[in-house]
N, C-alpha and C. Protein backbone atom coordinates (compact mmCIF):
# COMPACT_ATOMS: atom_id res chain seq x y z
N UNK A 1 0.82 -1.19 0.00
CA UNK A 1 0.00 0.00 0.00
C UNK A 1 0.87 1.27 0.00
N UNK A 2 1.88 1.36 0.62
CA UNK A 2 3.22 2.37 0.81
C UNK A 2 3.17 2.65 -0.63
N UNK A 3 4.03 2.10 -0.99
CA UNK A 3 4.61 1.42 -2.33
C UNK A 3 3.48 2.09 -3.54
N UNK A 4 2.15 1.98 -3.24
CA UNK A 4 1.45 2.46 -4.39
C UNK A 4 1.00 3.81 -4.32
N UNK A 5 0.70 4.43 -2.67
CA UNK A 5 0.62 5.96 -2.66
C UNK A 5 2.16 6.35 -3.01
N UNK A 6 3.60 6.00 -2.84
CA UNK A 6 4.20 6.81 -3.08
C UNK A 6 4.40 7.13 -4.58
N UNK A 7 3.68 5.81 -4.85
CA UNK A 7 4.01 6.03 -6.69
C UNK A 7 2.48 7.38 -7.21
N UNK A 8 1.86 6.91 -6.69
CA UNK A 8 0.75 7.82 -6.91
C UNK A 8 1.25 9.28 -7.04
N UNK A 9 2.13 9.27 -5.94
CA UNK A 9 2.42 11.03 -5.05
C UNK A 9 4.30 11.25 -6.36
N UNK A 10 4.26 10.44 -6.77
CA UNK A 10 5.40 10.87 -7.59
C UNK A 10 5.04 10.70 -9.55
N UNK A 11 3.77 10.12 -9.69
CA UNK A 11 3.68 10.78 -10.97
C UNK A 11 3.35 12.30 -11.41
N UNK A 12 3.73 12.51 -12.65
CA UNK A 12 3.73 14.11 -12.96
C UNK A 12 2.10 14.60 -13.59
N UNK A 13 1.30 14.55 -12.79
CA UNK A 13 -0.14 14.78 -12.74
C UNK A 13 -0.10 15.94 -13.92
N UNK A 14 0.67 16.90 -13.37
CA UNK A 14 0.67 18.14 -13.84
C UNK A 14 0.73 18.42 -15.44
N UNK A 15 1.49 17.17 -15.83
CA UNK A 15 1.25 16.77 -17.89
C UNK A 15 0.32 16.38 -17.79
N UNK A 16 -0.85 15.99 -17.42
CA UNK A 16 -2.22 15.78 -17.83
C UNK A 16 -2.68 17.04 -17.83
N UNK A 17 -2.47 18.31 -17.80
CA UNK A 17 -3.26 19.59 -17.39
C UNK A 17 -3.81 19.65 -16.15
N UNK A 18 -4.48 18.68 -15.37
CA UNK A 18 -5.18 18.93 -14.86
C UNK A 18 -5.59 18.30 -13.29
N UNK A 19 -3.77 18.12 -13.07
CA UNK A 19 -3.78 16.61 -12.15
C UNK A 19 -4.52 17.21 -10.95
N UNK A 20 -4.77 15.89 -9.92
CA UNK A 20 -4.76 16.27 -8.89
C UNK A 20 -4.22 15.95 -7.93
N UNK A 21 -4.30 16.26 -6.50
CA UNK A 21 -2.77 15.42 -5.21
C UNK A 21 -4.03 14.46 -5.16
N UNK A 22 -3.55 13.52 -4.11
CA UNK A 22 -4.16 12.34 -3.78
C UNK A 22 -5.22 12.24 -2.95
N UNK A 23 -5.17 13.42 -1.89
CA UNK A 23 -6.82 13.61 -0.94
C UNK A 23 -7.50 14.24 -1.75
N UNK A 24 -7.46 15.04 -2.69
CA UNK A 24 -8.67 15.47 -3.91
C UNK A 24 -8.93 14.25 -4.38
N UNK A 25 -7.95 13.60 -5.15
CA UNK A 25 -8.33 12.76 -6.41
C UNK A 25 -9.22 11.65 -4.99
N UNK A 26 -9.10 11.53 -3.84
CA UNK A 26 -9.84 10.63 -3.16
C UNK A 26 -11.64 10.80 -2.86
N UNK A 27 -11.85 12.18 -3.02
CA UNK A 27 -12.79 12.77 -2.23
C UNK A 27 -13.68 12.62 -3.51
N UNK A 28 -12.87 13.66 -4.58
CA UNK A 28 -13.52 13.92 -6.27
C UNK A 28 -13.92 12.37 -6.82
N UNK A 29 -13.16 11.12 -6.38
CA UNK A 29 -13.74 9.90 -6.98
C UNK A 29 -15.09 9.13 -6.15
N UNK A 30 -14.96 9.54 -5.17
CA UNK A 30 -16.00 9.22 -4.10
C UNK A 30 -17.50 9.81 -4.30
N UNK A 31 -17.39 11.23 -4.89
CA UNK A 31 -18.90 11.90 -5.50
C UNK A 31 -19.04 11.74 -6.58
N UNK A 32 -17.82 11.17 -7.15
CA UNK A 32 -18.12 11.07 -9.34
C UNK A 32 -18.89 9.49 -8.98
N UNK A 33 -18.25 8.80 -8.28
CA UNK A 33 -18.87 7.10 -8.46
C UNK A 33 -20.24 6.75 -7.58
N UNK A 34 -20.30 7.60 -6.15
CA UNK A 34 -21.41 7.15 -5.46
C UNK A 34 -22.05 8.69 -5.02
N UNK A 35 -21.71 9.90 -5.66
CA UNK A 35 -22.16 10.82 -4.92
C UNK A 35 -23.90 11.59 -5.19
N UNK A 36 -24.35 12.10 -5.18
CA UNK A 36 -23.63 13.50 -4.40
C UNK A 36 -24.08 12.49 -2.90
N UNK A 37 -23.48 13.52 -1.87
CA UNK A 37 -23.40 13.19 -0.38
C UNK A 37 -23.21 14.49 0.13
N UNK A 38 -23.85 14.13 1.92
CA UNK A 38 -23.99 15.17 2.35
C UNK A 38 -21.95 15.10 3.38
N UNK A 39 -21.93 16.31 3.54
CA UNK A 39 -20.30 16.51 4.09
C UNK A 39 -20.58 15.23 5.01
N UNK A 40 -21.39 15.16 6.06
CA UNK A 40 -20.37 14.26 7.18
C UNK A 40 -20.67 12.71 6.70
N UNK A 41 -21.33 12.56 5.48
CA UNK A 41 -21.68 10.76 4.86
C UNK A 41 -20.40 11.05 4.42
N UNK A 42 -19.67 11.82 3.44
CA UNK A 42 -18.55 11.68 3.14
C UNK A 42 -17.47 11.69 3.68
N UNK A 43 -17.37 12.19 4.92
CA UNK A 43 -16.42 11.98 5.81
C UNK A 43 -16.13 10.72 6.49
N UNK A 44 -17.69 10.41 6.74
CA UNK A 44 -17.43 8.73 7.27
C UNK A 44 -17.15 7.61 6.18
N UNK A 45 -17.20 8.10 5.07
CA UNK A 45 -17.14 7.21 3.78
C UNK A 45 -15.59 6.73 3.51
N UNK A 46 -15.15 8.61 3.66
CA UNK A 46 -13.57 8.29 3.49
C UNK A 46 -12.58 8.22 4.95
N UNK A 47 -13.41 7.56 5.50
CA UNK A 47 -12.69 7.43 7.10
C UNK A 47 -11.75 8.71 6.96
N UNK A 48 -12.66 9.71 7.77
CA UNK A 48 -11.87 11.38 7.55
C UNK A 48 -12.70 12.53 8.45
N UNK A 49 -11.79 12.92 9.33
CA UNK A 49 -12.41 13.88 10.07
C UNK A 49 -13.07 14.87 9.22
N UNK A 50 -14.80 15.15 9.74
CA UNK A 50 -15.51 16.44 9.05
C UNK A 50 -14.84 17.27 8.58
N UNK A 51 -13.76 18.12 9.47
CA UNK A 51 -13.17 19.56 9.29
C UNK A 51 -12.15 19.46 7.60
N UNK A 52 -11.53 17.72 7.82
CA UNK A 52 -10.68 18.20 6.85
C UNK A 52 -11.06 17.88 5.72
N UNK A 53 -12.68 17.04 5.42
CA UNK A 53 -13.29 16.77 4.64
C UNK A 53 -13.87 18.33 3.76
N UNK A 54 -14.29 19.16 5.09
CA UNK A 54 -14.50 20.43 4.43
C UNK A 54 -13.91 21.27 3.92
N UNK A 55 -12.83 21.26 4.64
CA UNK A 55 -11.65 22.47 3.56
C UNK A 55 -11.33 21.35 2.46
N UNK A 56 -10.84 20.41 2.35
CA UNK A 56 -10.70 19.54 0.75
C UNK A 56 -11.67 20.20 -0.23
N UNK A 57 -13.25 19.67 0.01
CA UNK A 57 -14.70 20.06 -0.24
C UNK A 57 -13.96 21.43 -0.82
N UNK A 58 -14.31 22.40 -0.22
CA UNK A 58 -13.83 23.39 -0.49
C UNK A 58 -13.06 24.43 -1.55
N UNK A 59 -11.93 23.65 -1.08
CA UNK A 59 -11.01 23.31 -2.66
C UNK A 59 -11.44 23.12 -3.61
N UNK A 60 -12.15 21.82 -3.76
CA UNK A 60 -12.79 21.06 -4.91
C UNK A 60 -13.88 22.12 -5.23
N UNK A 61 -14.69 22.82 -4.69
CA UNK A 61 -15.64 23.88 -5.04
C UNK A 61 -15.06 24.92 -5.69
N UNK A 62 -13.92 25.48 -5.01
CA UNK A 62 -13.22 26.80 -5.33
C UNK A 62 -12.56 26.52 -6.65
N UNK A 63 -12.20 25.38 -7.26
CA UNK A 63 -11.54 24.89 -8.30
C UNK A 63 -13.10 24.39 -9.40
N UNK A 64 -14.08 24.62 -9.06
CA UNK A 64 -15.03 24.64 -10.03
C UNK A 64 -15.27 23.05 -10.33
N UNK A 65 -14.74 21.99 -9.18
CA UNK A 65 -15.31 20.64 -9.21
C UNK A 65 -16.03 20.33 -8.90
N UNK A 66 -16.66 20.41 -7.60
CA UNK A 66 -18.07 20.40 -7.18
C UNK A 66 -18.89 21.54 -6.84
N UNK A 67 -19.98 21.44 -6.59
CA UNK A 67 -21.28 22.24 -6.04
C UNK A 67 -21.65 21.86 -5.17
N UNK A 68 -22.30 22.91 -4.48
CA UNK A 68 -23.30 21.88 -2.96
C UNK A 68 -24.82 22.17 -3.72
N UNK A 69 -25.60 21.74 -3.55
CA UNK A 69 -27.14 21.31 -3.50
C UNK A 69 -28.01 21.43 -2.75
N UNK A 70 -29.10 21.80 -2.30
CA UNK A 70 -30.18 21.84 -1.94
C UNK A 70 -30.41 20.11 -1.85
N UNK A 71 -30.25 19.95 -0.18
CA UNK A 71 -30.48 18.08 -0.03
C UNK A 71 -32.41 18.24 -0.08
N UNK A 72 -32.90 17.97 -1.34
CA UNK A 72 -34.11 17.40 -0.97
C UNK A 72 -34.67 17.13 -0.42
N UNK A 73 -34.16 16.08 0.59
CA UNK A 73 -35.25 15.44 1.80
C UNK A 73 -34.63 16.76 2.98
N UNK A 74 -33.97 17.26 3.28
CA UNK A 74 -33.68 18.25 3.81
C UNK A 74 -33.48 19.35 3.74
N UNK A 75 -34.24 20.62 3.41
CA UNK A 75 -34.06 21.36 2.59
C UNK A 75 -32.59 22.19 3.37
N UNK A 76 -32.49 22.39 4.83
CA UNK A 76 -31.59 22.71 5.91
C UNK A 76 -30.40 22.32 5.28
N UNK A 77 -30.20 20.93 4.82
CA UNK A 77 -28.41 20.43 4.45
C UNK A 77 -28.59 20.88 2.77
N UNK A 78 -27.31 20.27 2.67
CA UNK A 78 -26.67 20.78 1.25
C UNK A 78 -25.91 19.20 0.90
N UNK A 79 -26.18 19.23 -0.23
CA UNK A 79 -25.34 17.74 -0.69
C UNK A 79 -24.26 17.99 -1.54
N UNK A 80 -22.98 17.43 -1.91
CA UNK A 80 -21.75 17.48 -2.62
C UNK A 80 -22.24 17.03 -3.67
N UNK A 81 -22.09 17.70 -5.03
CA UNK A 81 -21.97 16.65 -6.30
C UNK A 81 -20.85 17.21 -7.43
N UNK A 82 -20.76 16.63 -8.28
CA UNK A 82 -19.48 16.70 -8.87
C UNK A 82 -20.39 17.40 -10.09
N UNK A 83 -19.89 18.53 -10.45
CA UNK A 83 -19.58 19.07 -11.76
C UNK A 83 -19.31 18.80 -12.57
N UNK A 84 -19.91 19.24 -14.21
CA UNK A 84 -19.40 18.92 -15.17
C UNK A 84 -17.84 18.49 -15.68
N UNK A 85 -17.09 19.89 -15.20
CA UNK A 85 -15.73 19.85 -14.95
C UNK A 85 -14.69 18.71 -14.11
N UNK A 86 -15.63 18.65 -13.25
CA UNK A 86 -15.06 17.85 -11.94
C UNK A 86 -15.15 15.97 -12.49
N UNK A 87 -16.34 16.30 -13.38
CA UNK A 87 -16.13 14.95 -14.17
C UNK A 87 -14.87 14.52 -15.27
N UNK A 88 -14.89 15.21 -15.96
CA UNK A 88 -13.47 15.83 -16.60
C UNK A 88 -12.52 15.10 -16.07
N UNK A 89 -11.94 16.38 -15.00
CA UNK A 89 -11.05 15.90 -14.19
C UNK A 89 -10.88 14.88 -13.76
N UNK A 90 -11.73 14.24 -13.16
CA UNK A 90 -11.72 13.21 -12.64
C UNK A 90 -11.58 12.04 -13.71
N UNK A 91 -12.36 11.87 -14.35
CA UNK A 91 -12.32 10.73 -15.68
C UNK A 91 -10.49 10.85 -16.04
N UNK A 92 -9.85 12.21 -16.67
CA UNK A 92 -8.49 12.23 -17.08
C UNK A 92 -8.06 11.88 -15.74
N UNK A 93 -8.03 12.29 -14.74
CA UNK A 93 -6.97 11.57 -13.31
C UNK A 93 -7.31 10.03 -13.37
N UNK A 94 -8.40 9.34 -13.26
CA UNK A 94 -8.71 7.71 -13.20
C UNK A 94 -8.23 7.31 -14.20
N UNK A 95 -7.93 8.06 -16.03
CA UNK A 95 -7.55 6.98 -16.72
C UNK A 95 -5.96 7.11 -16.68
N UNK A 96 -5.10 8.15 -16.51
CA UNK A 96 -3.96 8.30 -16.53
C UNK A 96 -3.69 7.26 -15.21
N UNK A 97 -4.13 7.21 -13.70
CA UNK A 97 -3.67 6.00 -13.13
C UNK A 97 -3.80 4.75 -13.85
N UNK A 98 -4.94 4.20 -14.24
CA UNK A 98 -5.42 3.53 -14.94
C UNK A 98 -4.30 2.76 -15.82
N UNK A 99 -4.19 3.80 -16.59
CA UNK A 99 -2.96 3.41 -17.57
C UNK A 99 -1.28 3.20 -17.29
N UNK A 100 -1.02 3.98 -15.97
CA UNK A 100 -0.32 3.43 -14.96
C UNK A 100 -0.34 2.34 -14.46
N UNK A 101 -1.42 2.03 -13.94
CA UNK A 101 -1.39 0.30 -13.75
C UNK A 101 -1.66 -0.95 -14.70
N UNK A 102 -1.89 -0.02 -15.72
CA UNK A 102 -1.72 -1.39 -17.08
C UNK A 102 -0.17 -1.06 -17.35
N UNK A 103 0.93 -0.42 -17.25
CA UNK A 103 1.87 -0.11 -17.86
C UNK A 103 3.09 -1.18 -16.98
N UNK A 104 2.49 -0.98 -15.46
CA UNK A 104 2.83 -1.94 -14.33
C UNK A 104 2.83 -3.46 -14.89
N UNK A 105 1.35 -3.93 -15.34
CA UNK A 105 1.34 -5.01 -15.61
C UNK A 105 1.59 -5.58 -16.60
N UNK A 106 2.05 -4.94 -17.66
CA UNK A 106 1.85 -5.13 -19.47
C UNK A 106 2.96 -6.81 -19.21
N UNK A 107 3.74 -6.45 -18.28
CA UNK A 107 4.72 -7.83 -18.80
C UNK A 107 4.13 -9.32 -17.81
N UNK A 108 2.77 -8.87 -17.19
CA UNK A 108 2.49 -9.96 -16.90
C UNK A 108 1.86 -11.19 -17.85
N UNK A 109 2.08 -12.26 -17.57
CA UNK A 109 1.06 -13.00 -18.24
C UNK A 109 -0.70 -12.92 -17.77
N UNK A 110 -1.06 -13.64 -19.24
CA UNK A 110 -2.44 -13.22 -18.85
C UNK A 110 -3.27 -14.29 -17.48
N UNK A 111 -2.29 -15.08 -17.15
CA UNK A 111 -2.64 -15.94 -16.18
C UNK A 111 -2.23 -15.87 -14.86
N UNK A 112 -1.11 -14.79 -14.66
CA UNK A 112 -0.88 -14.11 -13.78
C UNK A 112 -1.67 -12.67 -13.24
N UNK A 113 -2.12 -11.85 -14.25
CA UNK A 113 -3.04 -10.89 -14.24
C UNK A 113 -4.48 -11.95 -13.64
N UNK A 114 -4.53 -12.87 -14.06
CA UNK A 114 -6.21 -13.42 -13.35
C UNK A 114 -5.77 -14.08 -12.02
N UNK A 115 -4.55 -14.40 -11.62
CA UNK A 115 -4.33 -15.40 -10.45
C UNK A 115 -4.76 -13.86 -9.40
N UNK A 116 -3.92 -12.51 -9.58
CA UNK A 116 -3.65 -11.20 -8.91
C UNK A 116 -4.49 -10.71 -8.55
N UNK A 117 -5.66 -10.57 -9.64
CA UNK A 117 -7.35 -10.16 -9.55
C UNK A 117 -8.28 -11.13 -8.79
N UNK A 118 -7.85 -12.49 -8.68
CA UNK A 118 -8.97 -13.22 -7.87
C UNK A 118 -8.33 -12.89 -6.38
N UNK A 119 -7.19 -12.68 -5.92
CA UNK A 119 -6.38 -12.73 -4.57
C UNK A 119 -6.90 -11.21 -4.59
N UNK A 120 -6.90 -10.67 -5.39
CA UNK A 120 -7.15 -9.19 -4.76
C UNK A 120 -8.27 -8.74 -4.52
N UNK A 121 -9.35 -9.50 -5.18
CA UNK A 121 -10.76 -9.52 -4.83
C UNK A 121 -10.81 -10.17 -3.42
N UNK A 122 -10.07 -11.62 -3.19
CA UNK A 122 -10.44 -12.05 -2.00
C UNK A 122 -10.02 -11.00 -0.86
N UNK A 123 -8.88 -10.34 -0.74
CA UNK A 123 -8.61 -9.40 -0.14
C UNK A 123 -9.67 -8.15 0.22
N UNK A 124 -10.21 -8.15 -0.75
CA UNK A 124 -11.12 -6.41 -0.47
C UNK A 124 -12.54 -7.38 0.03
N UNK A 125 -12.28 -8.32 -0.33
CA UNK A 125 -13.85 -9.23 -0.04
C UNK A 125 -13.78 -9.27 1.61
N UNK A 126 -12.30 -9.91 2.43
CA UNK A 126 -11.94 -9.92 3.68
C UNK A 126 -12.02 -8.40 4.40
N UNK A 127 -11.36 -7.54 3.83
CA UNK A 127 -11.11 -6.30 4.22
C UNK A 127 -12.90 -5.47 5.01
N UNK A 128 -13.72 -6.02 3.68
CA UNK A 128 -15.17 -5.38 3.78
C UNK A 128 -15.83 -5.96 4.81
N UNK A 129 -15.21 -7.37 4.82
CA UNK A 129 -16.26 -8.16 6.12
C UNK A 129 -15.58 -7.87 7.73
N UNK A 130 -14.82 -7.58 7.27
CA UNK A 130 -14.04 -6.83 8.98
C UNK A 130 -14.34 -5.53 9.17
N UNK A 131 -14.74 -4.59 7.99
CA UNK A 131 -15.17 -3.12 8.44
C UNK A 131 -16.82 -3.28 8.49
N UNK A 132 -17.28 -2.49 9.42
CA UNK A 132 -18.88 -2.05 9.40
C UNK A 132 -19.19 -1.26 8.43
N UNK A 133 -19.98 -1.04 7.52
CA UNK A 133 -21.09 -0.76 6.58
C UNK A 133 -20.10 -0.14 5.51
N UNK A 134 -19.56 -1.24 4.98
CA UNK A 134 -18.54 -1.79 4.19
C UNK A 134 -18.84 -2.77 3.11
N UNK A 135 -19.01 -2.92 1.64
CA UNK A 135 -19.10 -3.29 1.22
C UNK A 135 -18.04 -3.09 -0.33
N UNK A 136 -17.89 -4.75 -0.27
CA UNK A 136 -16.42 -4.89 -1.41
C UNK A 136 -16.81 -4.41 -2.97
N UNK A 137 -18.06 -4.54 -3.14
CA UNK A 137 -18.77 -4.32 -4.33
C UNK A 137 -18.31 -2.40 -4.73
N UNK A 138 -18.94 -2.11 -3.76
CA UNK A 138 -18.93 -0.54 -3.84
C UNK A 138 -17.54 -0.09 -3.62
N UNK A 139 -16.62 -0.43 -2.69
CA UNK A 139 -15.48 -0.19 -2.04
C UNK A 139 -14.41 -0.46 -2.56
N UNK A 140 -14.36 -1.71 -3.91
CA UNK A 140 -13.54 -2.14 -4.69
C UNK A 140 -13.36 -0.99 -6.24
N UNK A 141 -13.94 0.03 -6.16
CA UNK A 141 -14.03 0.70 -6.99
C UNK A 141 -12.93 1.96 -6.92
């Protein structure tokens, strides 16, 4: 896990136009795939204190990635959702990792790539059944 944030934190985001550091690109993938959400669902989502969920939030607003919302069933809260832009972004940050980790694997065999993916499923499958309201389906994403 070391090993893959530091690689994360040392590609050059910045030739994509539009990179982002790694607690954005965490927060921004969390409302592009399951969002919008209200601040403190997302805080408990990304195991992350409120405060620093909100200045991130923040960021991501001030940079024209997300919006807050009028929560429907509440008219009082406000929900996070991702922006046109913020989709953008986000889509070019997921495929440039993306393509990072096919570039990782290109010299595997293709029977090694399926042995890696079933162990790594069993892994997030274990991981989900030891956390509370955790699920590998959603969480493996």
């Amino acid at each position: 896990m070391r090993l893959s944030e530091r690689l994360f934190a040392t590609l050059k985001w910045n030739e994509a136009g539009r990179g982002l550091e790694r607690p954005a690109y965490v927060l921004l993938s969390r409302i592009a795939v399951d969002g919008p959400f209200r601040l403190s669902t997302l805080a408990a989502d990304v195991s992350l204190d409120l405060s620093t969920v909100s200045r991130q939030v923040a960021a991501l607003e001030q940079a024209g990635l997300v919006r807050r919302a009028q929560d429907p069933s509440d008219r009082r809260a406000s929900l996070v959702e991702i922006t046109e832009l913020g989709t953008e972004v986000f889509t070019e940050n997921r495929d440039r990792w993306i393509a990072t980790w096919q570039e990782l694997l290109a010299g595997w065999t293709p029977e090694e790539r399926q042995i890696f993916a079933a162990l790594f499923t069993q892994l997030n499958q274990s991981l989900a059944e030891r956390l509370p309201g955790t699920t590998s389906e959603r969480d493996a994403r």
